[in-house]
C-alpha atoms as a PDB file:
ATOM      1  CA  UNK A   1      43.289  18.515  34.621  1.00  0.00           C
ATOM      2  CA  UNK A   2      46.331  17.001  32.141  1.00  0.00           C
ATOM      3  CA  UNK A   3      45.324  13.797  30.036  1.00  0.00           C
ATOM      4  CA  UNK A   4      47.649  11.672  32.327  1.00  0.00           C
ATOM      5  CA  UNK A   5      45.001  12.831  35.743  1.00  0.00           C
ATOM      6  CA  UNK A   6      41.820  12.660  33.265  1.00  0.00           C
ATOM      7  CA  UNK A   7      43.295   8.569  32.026  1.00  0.00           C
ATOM      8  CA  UNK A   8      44.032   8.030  35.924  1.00  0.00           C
ATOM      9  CA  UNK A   9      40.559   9.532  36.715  1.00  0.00           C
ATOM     10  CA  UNK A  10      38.921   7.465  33.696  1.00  0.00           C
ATOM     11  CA  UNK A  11      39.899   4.304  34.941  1.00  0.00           C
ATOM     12  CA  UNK A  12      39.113   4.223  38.250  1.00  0.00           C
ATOM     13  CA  UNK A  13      35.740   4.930  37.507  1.00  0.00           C
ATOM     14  CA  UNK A  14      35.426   2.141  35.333  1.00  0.00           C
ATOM     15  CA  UNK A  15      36.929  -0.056  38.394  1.00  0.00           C
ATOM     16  CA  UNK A  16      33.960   0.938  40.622  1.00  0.00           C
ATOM     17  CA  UNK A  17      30.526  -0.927  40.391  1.00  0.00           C
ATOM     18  CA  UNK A  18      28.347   1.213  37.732  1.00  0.00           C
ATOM     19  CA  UNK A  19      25.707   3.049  38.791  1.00  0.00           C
ATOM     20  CA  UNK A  20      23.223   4.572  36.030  1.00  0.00           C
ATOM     21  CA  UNK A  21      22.064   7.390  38.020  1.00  0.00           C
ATOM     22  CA  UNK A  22      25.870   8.562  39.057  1.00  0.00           C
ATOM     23  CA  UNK A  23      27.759   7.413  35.940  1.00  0.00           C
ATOM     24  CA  UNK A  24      27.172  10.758  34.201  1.00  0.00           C
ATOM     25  CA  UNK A  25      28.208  12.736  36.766  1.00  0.00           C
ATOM     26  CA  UNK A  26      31.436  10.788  37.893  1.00  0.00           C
ATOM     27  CA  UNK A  27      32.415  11.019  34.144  1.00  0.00           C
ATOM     28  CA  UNK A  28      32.006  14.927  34.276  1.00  0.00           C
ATOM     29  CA  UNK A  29      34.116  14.988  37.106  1.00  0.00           C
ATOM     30  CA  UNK A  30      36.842  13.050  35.519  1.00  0.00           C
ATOM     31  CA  UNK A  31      37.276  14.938  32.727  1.00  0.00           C
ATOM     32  CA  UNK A  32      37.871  17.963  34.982  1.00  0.00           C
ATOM     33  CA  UNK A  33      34.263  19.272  35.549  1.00  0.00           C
ATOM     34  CA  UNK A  34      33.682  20.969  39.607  1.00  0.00           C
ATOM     35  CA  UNK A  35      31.566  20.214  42.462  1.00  0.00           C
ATOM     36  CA  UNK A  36      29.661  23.221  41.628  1.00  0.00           C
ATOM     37  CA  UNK A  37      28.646  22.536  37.991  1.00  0.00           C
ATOM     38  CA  UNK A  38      27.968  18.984  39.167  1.00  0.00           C
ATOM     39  CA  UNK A  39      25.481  20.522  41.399  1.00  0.00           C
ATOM     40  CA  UNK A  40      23.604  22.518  38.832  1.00  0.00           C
ATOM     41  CA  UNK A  41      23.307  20.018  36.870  1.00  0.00           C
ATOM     42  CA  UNK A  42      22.022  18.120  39.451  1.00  0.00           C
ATOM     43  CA  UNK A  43      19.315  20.523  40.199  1.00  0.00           C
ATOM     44  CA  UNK A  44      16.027  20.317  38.890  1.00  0.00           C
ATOM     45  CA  UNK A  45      13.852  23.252  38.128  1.00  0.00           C
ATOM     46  CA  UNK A  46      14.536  26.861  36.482  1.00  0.00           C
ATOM     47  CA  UNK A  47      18.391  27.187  38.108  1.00  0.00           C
ATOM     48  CA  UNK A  48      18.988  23.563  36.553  1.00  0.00           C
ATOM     49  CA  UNK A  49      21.684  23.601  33.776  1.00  0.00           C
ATOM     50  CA  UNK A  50      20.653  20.048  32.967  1.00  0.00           C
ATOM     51  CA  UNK A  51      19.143  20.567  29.514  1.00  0.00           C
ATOM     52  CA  UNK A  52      18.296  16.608  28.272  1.00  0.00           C
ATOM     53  CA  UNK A  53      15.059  16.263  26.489  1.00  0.00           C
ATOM     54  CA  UNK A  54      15.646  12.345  26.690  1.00  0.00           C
ATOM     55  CA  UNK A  55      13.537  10.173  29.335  1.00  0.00           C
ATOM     56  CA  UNK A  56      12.343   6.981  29.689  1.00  0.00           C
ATOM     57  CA  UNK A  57      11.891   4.617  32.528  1.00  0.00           C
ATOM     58  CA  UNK A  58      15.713   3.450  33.558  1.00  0.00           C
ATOM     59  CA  UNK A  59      16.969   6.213  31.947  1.00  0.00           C
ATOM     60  CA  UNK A  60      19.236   9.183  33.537  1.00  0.00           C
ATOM     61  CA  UNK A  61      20.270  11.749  30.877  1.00  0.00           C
ATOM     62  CA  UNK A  62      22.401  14.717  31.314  1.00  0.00           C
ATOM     63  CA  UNK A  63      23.155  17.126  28.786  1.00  0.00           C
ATOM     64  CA  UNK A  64      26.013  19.928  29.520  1.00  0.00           C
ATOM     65  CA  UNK A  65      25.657  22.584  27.206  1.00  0.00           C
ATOM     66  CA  UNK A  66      28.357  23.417  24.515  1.00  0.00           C
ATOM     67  CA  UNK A  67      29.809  19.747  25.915  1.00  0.00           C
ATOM     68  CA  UNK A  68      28.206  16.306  26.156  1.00  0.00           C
ATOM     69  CA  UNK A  69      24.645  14.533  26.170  1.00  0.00           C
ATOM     70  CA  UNK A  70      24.790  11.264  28.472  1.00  0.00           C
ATOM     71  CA  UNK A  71      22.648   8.858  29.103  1.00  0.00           C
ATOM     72  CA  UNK A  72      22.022   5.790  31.195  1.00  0.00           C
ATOM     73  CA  UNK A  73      19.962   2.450  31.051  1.00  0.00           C
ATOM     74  CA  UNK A  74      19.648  -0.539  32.749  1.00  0.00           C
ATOM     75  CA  UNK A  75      20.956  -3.570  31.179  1.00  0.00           C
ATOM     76  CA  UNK A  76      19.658  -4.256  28.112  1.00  0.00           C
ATOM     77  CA  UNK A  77      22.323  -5.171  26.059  1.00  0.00           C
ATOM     78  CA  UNK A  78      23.996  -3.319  22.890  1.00  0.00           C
ATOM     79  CA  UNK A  79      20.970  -3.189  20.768  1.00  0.00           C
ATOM     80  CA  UNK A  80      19.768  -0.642  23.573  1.00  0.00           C
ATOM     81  CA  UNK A  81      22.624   0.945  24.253  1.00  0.00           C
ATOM     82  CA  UNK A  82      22.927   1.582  20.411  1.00  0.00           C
ATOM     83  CA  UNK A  83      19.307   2.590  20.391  1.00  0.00           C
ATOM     84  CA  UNK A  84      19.820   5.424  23.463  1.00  0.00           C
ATOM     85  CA  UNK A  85      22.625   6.784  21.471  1.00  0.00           C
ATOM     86  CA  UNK A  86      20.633   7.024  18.562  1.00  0.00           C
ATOM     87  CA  UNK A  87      18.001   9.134  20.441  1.00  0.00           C
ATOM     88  CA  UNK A  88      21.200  11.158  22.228  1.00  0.00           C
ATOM     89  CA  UNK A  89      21.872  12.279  18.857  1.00  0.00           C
ATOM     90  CA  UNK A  90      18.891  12.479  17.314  1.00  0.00           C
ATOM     91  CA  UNK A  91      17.831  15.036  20.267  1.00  0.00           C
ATOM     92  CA  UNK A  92      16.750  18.985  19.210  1.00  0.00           C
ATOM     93  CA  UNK A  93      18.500  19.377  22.511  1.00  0.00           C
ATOM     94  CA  UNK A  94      21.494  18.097  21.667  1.00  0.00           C
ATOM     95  CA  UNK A  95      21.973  20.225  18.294  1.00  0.00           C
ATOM     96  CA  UNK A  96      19.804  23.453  20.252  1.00  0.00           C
ATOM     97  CA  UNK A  97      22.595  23.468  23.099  1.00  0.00           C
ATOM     98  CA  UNK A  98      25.431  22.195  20.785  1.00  0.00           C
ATOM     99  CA  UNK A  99      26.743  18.888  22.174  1.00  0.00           C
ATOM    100  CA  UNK A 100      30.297  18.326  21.211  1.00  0.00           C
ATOM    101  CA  UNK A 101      29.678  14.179  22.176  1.00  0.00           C
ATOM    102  CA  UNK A 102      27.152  11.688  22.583  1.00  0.00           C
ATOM    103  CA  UNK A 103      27.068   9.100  25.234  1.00  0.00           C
ATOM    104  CA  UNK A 104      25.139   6.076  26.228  1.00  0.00           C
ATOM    105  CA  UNK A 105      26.298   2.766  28.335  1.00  0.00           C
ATOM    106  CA  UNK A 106      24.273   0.346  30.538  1.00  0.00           C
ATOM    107  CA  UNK A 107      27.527   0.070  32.561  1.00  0.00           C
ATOM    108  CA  UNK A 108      28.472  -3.447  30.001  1.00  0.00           C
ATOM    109  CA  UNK A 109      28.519  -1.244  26.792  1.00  0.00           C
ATOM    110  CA  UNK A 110      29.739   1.711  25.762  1.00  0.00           C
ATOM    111  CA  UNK A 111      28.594   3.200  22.599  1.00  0.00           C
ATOM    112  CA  UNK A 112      29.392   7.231  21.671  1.00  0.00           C
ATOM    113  CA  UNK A 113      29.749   9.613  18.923  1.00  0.00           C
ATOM    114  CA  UNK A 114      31.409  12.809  18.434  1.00  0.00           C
ATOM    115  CA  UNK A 115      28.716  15.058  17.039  1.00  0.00           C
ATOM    116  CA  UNK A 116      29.489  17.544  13.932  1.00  0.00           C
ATOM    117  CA  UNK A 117      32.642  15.349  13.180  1.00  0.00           C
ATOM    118  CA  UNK A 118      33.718  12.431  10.666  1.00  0.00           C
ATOM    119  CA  UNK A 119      35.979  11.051  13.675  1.00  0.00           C
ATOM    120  CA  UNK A 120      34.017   7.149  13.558  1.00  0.00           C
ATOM    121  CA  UNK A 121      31.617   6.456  16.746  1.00  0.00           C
ATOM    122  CA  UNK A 122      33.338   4.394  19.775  1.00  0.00           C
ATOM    123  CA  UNK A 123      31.913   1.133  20.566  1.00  0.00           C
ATOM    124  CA  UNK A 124      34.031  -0.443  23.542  1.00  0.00           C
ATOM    125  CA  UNK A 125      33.069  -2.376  26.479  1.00  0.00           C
ATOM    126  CA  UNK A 126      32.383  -0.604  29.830  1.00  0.00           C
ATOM    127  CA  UNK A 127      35.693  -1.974  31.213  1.00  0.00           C
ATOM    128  CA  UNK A 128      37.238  -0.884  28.309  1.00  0.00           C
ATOM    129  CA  UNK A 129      36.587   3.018  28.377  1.00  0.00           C
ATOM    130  CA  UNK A 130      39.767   3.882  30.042  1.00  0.00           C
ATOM    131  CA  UNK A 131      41.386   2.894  27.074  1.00  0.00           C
ATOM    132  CA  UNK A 132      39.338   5.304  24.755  1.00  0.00           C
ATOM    133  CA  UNK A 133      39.797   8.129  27.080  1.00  0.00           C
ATOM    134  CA  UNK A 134      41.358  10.118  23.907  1.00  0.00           C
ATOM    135  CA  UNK A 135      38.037  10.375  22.120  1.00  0.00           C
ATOM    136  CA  UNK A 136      37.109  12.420  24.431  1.00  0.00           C
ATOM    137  CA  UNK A 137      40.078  14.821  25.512  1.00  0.00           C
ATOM    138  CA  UNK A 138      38.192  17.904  23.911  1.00  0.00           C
ATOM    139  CA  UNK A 139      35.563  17.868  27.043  1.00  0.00           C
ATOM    140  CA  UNK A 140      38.451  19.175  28.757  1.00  0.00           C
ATOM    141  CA  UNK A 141      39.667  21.582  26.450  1.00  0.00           C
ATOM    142  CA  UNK A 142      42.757  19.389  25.280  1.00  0.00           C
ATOM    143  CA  UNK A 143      43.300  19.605  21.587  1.00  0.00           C
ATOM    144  CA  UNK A 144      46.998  18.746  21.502  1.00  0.00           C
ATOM    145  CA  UNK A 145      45.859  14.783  21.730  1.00  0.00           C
ATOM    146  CA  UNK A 146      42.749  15.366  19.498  1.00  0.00           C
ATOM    147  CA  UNK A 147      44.541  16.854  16.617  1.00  0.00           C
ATOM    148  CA  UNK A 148      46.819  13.443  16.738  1.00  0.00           C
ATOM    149  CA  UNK A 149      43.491  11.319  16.884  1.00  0.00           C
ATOM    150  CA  UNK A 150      41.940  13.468  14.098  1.00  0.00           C
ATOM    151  CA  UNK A 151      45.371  12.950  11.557  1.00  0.00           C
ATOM    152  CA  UNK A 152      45.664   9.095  12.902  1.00  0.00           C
ATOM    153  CA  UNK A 153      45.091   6.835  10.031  1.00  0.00           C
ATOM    154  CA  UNK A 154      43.611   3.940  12.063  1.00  0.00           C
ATOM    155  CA  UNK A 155      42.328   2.977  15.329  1.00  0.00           C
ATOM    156  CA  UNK A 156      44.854   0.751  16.081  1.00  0.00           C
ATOM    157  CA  UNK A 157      47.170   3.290  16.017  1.00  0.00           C
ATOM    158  CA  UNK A 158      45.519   6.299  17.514  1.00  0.00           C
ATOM    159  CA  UNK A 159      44.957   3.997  20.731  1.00  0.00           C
ATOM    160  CA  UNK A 160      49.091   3.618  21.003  1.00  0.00           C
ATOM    161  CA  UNK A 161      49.408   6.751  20.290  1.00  0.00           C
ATOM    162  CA  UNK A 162      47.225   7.824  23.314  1.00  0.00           C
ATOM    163  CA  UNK A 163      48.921   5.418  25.493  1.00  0.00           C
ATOM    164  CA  UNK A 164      52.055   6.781  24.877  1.00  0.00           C
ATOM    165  CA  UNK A 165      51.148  10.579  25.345  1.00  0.00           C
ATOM    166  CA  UNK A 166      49.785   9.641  28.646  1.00  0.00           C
ATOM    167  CA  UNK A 167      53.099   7.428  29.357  1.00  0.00           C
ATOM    168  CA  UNK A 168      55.324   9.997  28.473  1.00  0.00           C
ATOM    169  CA  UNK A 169      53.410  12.735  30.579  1.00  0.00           C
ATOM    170  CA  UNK A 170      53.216  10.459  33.486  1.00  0.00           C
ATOM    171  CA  UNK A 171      57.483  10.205  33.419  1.00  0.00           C
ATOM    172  CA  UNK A 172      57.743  13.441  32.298  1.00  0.00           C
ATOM    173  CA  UNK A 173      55.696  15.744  34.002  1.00  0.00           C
ATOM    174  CA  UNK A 174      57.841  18.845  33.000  1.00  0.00           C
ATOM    175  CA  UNK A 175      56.747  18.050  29.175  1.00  0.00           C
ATOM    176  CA  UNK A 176      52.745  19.056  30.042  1.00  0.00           C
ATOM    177  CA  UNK A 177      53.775  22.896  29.484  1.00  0.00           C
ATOM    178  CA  UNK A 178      53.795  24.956  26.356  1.00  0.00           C
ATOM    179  CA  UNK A 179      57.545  25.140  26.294  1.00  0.00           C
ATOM    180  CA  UNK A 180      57.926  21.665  25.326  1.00  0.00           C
ATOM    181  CA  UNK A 181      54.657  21.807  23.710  1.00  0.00           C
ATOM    182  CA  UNK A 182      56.478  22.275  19.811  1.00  0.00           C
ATOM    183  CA  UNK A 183      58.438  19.124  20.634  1.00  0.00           C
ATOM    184  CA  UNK A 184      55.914  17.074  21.657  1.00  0.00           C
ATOM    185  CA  UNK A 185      54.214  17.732  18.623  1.00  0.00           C
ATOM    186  CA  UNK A 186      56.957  17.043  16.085  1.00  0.00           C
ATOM    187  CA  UNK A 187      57.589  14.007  17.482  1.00  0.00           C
ATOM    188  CA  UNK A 188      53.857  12.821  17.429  1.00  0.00           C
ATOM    189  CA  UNK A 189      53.897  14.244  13.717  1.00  0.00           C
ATOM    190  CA  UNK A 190      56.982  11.627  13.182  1.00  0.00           C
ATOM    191  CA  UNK A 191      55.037   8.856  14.458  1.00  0.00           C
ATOM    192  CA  UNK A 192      51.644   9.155  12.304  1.00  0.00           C
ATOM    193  CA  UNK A 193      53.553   9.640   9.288  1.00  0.00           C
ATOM    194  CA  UNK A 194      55.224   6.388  10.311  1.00  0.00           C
ATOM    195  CA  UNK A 195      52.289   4.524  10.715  1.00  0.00           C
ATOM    196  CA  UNK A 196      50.455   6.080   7.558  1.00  0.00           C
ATOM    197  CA  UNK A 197      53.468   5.085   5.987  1.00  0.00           C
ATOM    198  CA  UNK A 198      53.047   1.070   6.881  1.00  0.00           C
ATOM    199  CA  UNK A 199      49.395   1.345   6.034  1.00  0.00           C
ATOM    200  CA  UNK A 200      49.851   3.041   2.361  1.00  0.00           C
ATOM    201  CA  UNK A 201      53.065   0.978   1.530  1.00  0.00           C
ATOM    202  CA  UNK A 202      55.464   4.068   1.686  1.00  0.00           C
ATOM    203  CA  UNK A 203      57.548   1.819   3.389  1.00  0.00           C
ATOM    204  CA  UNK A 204      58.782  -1.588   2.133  1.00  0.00           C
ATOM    205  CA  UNK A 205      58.059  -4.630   3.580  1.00  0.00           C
ATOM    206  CA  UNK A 206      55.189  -5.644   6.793  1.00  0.00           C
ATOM    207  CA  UNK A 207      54.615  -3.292   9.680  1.00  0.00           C
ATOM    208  CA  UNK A 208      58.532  -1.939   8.990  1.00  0.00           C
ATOM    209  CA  UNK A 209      58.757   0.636  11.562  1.00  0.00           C
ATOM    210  CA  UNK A 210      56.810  -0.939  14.090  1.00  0.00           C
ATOM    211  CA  UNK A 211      58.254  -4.253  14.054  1.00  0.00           C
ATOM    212  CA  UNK A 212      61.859  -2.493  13.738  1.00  0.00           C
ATOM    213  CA  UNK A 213      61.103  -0.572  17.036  1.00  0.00           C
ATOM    214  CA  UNK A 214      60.220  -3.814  18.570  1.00  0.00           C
ATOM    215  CA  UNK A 215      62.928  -6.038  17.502  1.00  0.00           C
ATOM    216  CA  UNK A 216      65.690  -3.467  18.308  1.00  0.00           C
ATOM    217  CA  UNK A 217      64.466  -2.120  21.608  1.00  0.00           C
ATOM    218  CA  UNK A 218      65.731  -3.586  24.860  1.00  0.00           C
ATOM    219  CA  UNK A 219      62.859  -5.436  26.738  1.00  0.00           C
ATOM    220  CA  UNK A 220      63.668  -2.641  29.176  1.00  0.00           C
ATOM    221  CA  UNK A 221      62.840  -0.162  26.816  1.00  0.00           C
ATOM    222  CA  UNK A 222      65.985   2.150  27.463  1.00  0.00           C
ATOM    223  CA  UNK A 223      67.115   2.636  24.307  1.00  0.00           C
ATOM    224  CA  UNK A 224      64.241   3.114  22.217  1.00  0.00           C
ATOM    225  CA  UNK A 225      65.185   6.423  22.095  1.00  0.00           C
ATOM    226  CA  UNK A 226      68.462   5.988  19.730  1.00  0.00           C
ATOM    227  CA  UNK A 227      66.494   3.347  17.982  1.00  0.00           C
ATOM    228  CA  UNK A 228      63.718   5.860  17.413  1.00  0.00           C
ATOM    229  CA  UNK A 229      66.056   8.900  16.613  1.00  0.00           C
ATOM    230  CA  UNK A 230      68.711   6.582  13.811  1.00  0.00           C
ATOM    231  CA  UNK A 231      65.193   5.963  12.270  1.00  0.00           C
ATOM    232  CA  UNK A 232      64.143   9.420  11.903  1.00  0.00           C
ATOM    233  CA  UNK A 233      67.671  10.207  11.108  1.00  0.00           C
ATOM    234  CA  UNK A 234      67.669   7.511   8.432  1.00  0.00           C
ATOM    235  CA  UNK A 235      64.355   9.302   6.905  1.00  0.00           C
ATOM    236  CA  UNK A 236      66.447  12.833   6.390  1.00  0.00           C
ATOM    237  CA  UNK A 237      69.854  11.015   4.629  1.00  0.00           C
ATOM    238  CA  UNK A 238      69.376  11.455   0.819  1.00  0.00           C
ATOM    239  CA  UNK A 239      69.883   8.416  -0.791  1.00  0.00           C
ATOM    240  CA  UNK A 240      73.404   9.432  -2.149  1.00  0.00           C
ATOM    241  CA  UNK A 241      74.541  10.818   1.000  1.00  0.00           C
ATOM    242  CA  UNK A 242      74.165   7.095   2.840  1.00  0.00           C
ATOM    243  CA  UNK A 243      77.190   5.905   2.987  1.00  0.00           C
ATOM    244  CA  UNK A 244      78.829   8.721   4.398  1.00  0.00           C
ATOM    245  CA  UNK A 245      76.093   8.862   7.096  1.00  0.00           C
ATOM    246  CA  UNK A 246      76.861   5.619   8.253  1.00  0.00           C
ATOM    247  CA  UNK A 247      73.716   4.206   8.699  1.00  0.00           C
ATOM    248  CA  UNK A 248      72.724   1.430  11.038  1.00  0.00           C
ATOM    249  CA  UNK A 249      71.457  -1.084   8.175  1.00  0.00           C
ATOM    250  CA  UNK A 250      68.394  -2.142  10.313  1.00  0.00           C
ATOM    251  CA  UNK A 251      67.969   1.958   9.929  1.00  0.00           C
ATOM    252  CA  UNK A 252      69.038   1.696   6.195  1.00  0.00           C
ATOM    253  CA  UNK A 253      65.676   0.515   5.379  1.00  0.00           C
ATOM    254  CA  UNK A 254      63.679   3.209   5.903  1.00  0.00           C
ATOM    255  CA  UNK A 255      63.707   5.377   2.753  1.00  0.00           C
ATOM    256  CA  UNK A 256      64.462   9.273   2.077  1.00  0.00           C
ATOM    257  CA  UNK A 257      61.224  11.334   3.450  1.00  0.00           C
ATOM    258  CA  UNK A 258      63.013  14.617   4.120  1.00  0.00           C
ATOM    259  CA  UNK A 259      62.696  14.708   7.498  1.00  0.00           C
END
């Protein structure tokens, strides 16, 4: 599965009515996992692959070796939630059979960790889960998104830069190959140096690229691209080379970067 079916998948499970002793499974599924490694994990006994050590009346737990430890509860608000994680990660399973993630939700919170990792733990309402699809990418072997997470300087900005990866897949389905892999990349590389630059005061002024894009884009959105492209050209003019370049002089702003 491509991030653009896994978001798709994501969020229409988050649409349906939870269900604590399916949730784990469904979430497997949508992050490209099949019917029969759902069904061994589903199994109980020696040919089970299910390898939880966590248990607990209202609790469902699933761990998926060399992948994810999930678990369930029945409402009992964040303070649970927070303390199932706690014992998701905590778990000699979980470190025996080398969980990449941690999971727990009573289907109104969401709170999960990325074990091994410095990448902050995700706390989100249930409904909101579709939006941190990203954090999780790596279940499905994508690192092209993860590596832009991992050099993001901010949440704020690693969630638009997630929406747009998906956005841009889902209009351009011929970009999800290697061949247009190096692109994709360099322009994602643009965009965090952009928005490291706002944060760290590289560039003058409040939010200068993002509120350029905004202010100079058509509501439409159809020419972000030149707007995008006389910024980035703007960043590779030297500063005595300028005038010859012939700027834009919302562009103009944007100091030399070399490239």
């Amino acid at each position: 599965m491509n991030a653009v079916e896994i978001e798709e998948a994501v969020s229409k499970l988050v649409e349906e009515s939870f269900n604590a002793a399916e949730f784990s499974y469904a979430f497997l599924e949508a992050f490209g996992n099949k019917s029969a490694t759902l069904q061994r994990l589903r199994s109980v006994g020696k040919n089970s692959t299910n390898k939880t050590d966590v248990a607990g009346d209202g609790i469902h737990a699933v761990l998926q070796r060399n992948n994810i430890h999930i678990a369930t509860c029945s409402a009992g608000g964040t303070d649970a939630v927070a303390g199932l994680l706690k014992r998701l990660v905590d778990s000699s399973a979980s470190s025996k059979h080398k969980a990449k993630f941690a999971l727990a939700t009573d289907g109104h919170t969401v709170h999960a960790e990325c074990l091994n990792s410095e990448e902050p733990p995700l706390v989100c309402e249930f409904k909101e889960l579709a939006d941190h699809f990203g954090y999780f990418l790596e279940l499905a072997g994508i690192s092209t998104v993860r590596q832009i997470r991992e050099n993001a300087f901010d949440i704020k900005a690693t969630g638009r830069l997630n929406r747009l990866y998906v956005e841009l897949l889902r209009n351009n389905p011929d970009w999800d190959g290697d061949e247009r892999r190096e692109e994709l990349n360099h322009f994602f590389a643009r965009l965090i140096f952009c928005f490291f630059a706002e944060d760290t005061g590289i560039f003058n002024g409040n939010a200068l690229f993002t509120e350029t894009v905004r202010q100079m884009s058509d509501p439409s959105g159809e020419n972000t691209d030149f707007v995008l492209a006389e910024v980035f050209r703007a960043m590779d003019v030297p500063t005595k080379a300028r005038d010859a370049a012939k700027l834009r002089p919302w562009a103009g702003q944007f100091p030399y970067v070399n490239g």
